[in-house]
Protein backbone atom coordinates (compact mmCIF):
# COMPACT_ATOMS: atom_id res chain seq x y z
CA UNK A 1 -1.18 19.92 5.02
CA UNK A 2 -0.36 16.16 4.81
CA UNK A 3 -0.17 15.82 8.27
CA UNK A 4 0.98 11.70 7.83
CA UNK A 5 3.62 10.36 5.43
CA UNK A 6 3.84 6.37 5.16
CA UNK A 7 7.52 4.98 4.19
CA UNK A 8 7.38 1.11 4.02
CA UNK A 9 10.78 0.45 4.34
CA UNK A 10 10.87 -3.39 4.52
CA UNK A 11 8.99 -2.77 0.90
CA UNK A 12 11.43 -0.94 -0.38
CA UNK A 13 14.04 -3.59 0.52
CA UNK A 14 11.91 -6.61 -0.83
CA UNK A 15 11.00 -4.51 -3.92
CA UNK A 16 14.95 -3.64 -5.13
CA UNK A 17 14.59 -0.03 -4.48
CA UNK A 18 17.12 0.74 -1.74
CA UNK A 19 19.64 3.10 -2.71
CA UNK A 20 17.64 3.80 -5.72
CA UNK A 21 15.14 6.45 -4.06
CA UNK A 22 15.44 8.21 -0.94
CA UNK A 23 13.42 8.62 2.40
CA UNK A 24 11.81 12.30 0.88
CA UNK A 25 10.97 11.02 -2.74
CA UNK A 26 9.00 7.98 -0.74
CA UNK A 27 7.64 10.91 1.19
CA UNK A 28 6.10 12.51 -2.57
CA UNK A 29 5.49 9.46 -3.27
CA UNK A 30 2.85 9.03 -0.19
CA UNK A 31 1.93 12.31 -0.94
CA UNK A 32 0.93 11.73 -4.63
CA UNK A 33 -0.48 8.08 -4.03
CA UNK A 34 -3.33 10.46 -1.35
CA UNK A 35 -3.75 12.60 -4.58
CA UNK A 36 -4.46 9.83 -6.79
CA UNK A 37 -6.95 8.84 -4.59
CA UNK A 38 -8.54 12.00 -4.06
CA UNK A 39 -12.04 12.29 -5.62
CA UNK A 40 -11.87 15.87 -6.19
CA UNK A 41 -8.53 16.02 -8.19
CA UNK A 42 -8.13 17.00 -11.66
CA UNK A 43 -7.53 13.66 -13.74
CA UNK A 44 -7.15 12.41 -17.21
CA UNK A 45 -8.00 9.08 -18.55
CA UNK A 46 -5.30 7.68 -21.11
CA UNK A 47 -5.66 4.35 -22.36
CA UNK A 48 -8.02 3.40 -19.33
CA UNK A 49 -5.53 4.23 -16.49
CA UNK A 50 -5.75 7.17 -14.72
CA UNK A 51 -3.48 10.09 -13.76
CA UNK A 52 -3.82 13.20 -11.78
CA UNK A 53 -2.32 16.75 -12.09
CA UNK A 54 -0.96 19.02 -9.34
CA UNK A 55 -0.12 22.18 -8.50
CA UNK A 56 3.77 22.51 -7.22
CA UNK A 57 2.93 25.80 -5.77
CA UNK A 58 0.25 23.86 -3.58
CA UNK A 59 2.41 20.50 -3.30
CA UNK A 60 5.27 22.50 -1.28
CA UNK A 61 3.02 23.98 1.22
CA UNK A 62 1.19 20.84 1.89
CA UNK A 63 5.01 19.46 2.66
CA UNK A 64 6.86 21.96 4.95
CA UNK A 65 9.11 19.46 6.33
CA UNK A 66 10.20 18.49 2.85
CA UNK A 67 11.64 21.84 1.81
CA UNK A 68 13.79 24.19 3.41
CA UNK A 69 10.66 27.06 4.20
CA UNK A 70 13.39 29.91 4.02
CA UNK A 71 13.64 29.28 0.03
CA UNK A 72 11.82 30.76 -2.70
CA UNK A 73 8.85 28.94 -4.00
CA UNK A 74 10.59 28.92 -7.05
CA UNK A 75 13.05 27.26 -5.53
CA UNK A 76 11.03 24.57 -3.95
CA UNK A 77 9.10 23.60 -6.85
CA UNK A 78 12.35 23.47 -8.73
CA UNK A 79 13.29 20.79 -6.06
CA UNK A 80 9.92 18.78 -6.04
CA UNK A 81 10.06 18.39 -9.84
CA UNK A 82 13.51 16.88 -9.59
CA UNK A 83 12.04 14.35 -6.75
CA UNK A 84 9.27 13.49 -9.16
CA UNK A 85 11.57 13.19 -12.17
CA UNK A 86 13.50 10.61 -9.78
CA UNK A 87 10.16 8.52 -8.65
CA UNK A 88 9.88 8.22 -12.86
CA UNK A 89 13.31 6.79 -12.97
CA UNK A 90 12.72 4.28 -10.37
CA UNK A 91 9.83 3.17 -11.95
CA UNK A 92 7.26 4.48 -8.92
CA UNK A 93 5.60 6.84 -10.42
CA UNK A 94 4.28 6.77 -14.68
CA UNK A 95 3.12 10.58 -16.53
CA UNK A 96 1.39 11.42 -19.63
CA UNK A 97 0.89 14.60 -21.28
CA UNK A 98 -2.06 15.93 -22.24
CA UNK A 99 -2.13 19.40 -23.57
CA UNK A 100 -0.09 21.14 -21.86
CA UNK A 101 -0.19 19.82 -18.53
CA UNK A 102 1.70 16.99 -17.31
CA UNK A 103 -0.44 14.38 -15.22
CA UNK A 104 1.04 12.04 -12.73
CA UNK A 105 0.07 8.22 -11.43
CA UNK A 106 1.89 5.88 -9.19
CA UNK A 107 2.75 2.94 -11.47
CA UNK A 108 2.32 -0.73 -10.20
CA UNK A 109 5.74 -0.79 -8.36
CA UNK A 110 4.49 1.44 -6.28
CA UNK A 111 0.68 -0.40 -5.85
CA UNK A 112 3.54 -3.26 -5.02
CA UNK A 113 5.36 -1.07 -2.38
CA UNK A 114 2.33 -0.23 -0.60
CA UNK A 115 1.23 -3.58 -0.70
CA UNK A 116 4.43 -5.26 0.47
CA UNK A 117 3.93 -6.45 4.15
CA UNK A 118 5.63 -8.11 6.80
CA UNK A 119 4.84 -9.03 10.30
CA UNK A 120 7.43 -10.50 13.30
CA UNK A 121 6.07 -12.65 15.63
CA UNK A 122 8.23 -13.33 18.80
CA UNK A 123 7.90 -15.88 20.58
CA UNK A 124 9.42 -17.78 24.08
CA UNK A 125 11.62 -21.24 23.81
CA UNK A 126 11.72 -22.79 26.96
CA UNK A 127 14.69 -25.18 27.88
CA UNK A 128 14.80 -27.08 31.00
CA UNK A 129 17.48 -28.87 33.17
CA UNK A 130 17.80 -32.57 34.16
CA UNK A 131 16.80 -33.32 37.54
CA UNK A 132 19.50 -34.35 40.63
CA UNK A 133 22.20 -32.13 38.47
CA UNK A 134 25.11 -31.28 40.26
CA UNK A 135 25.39 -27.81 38.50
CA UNK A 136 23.22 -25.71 36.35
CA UNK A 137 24.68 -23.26 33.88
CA UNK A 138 22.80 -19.92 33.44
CA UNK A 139 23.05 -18.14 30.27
CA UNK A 140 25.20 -15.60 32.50
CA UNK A 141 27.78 -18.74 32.61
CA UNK A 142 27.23 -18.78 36.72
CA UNK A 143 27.45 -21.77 38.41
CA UNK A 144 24.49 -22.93 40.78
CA UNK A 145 25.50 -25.94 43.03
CA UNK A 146 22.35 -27.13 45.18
CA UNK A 147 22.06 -28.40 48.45
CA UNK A 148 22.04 -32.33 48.36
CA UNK A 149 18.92 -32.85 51.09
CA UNK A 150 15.87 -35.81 50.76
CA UNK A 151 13.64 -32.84 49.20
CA UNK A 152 13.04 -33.54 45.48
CA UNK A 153 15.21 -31.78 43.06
CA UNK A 154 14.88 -28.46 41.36
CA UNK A 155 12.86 -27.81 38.41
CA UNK A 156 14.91 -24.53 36.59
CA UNK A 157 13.52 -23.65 33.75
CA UNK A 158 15.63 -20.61 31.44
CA UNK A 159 13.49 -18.69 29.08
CA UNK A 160 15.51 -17.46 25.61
CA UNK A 161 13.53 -15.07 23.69
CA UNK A 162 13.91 -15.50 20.10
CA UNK A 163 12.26 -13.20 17.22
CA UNK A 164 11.28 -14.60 13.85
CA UNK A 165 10.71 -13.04 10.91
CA UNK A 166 7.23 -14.49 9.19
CA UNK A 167 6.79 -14.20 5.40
CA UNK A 168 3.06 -14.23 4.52
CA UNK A 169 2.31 -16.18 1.75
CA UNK A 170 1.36 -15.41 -1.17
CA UNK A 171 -2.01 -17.54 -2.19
CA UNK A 172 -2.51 -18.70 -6.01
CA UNK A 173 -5.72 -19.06 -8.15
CA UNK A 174 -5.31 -22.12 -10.80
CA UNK A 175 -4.37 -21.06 -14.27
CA UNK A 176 -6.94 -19.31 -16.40
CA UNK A 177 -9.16 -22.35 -17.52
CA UNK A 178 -9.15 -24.46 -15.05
CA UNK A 179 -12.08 -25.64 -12.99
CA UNK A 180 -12.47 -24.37 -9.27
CA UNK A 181 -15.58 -24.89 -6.92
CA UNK A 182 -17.11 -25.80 -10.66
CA UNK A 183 -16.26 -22.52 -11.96
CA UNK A 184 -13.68 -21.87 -14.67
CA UNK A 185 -11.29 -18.78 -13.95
CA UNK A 186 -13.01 -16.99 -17.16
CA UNK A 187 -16.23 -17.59 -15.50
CA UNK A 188 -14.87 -16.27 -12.00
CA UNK A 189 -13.37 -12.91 -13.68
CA UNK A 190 -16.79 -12.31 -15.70
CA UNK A 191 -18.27 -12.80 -12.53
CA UNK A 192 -16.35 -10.48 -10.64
CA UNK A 193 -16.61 -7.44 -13.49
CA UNK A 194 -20.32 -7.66 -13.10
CA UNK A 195 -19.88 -7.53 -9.29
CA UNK A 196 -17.93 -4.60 -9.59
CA UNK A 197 -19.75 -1.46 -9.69
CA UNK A 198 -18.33 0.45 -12.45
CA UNK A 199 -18.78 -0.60 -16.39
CA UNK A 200 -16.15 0.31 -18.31
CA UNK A 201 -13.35 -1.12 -20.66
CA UNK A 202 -14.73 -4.64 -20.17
CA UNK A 203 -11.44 -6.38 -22.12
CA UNK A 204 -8.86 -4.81 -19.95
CA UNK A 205 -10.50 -5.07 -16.70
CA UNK A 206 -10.86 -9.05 -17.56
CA UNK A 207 -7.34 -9.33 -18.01
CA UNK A 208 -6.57 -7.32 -14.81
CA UNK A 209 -9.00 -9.79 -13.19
CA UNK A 210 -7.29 -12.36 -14.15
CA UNK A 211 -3.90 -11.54 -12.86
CA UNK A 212 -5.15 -10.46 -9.87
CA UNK A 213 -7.02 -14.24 -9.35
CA UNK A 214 -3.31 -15.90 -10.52
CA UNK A 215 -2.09 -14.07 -7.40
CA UNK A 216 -5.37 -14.61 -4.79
CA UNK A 217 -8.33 -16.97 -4.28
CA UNK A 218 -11.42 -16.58 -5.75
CA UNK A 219 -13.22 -16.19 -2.73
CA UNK A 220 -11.37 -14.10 -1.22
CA UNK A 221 -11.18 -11.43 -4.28
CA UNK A 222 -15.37 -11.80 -4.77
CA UNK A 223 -15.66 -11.26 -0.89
CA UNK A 224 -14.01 -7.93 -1.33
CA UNK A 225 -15.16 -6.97 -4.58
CA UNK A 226 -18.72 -7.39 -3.10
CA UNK A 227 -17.68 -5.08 0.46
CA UNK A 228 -16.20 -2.54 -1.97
CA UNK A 229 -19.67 -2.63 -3.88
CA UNK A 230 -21.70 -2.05 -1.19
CA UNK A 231 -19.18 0.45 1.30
CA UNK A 232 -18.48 2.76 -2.07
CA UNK A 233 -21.10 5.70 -1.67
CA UNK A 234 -19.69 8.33 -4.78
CA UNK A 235 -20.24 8.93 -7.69
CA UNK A 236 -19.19 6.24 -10.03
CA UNK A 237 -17.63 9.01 -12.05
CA UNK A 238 -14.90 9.12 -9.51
CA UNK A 239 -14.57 5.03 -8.99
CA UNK A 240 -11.69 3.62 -10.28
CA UNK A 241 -12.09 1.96 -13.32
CA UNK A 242 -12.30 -2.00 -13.32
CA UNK A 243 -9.16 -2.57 -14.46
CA UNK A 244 -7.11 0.16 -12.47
CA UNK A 245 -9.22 -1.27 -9.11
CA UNK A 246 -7.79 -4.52 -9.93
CA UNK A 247 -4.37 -4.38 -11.50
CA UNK A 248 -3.84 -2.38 -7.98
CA UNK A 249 -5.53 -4.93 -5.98
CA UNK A 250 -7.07 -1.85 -4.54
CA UNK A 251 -9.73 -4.46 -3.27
CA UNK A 252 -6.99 -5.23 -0.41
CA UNK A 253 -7.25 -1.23 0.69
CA UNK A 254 -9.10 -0.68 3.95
CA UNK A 255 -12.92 -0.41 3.41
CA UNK A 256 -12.73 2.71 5.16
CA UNK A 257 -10.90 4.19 2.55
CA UNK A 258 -14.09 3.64 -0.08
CA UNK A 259 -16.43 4.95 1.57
CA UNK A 260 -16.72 9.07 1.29
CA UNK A 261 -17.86 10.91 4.53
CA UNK A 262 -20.43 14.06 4.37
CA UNK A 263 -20.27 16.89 5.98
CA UNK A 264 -23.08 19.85 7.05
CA UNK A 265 -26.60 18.95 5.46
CA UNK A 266 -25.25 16.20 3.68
CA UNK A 267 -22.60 17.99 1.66
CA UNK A 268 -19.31 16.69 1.59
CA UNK A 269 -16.90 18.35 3.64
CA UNK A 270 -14.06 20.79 2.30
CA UNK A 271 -11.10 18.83 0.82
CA UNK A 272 -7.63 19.70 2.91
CA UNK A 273 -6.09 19.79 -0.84
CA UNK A 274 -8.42 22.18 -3.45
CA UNK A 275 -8.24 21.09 -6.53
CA UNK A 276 -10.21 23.90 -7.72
CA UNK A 277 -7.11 26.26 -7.48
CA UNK A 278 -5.32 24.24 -10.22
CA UNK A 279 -6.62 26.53 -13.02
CA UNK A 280 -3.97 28.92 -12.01
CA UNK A 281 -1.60 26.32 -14.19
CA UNK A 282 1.16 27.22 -11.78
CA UNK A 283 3.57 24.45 -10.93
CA UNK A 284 3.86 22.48 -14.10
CA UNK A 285 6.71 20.51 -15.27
């Protein structure tokens, strides 16, 4: 069981997608984007980007708040291929056939969903009264009339709290070409593929660099490109690609997320979803 399901809703807002999905497809959606980055999950590799298959029959148990539990499983799985068929229409979620099967991958709106963040910070404005005034006016509208004695007046200070919504910024690299710290951006994305710990489609995951530095600074991106290097302890067989890691700008994930804990004698512990019972091929689209 999933026992956690993320909805970001001030992402959906910023990223156009209110009244265009509902609070349970966000709820597959979470639930795929855990597949996807399950290590153990049947996967395909299509034009270097990665998808996953699953099993309906598993998906609906894993989700009993989701479906209505006194339905057939039929039923259910009918119902969780229309929610999937809707994340495809929004644009959340991108499939690919191979054979038979049908293999599923949340698409870059979605990377851009779970990305999309917002903090409040609230904060206290202070105003304060003239001295040796005859009234003071509360924000209740009373009426406070002092005592006029040789004692020095009053100091009455009213304390409005205010929230305020922060944007963070976005930070930009220079274009690709220019010159920064001495380094062209070319330079900096060669850099950072070598970095990275897994080889593979070399033009793609250049060009994937490169977006990623027109969005964030070069030292930030090498700083986690280099933590990812040395936290990831799998198999590289099971590492994202270079170009999925950064067209995702998975290198803003939580570290803890990389690394893969063991279990007894070293051996990593049971999954909570087995992939191994997908060769039933129940629960296709």
């Amino acid at each position: 069981m999933k026992y956690t399901l993320v909805v970001n809703q001030a992402g959906v807002v910023r990223c156009g997608l209110l009244g265009r999905v509902d609070v349970i497809g966000l709820c597959v959606l979470d639930y795929l984007g855990g597949w996807f980055f399950c290590g153990k999950a049947k996967r395909a590799v299509v034009d270097g980007r990665e998808y996953v298959w699953l099993q309906y029959e598993h998906a609906v148990e894993e989700l009993p708040l989701l479906f209505n539990p006194q339905a057939t499983v039929e039923t259910r799985k009918n119902q969780l291929s229309r929610l999937v068929r809707g994340l495809r229409e929004a644009g959340l979620v991108e499939s690919v056939k191979v054979g038979r099967d049908l293999y599923l991958r949340p698409s870059d709106l979605a990377a851009s969903l779970a990305s999309s963040r917002e903090r409040t910070v609230t904060k206290s404005v202070p105003t304060v009264t003239p001295l040796h005034d005859d009234t003071v006016t509360s924000p209740r509208d009373d009426t406070v009339t002092p005592s006029h004695d040789d004692s020095p007046g009053t100091h009455i200070y009213e304390t409005t709290i205010t929230e305020t919504t922060i944007m963070e910024p976005v930070p930009h690299s220079p274009p690709e070409g220019e010159s920064v710290n001495g380094k062209s951006s070319s330079s900096q994305a060669e850099e950072l593929y070598q970095i990275y710990p897994k080889k593979v489609g070399k033009p793609a995951a250049l060009r994937a660099i490169q977006r990623a530095l027109n969005k964030h600074p070069f030292n930030y991106v090498v700083e986690r490109v280099r933590l990812y290097a040395q936290t990831y302890n799998g198999p590289l067989e099971f590492a994202p690609n270079p170009s999925t890691f950064f067209n995702q700008e998975r290198f803003r994930d939580d570290p803890a997320t990389w690394r893969r804990s063991a279990g007894t004698n070293g051996k990593p512990p049971p999954a909570i979803i087995r992939p191994d019972g997908f060769g039933t091929g129940v629960g296709k689209l």
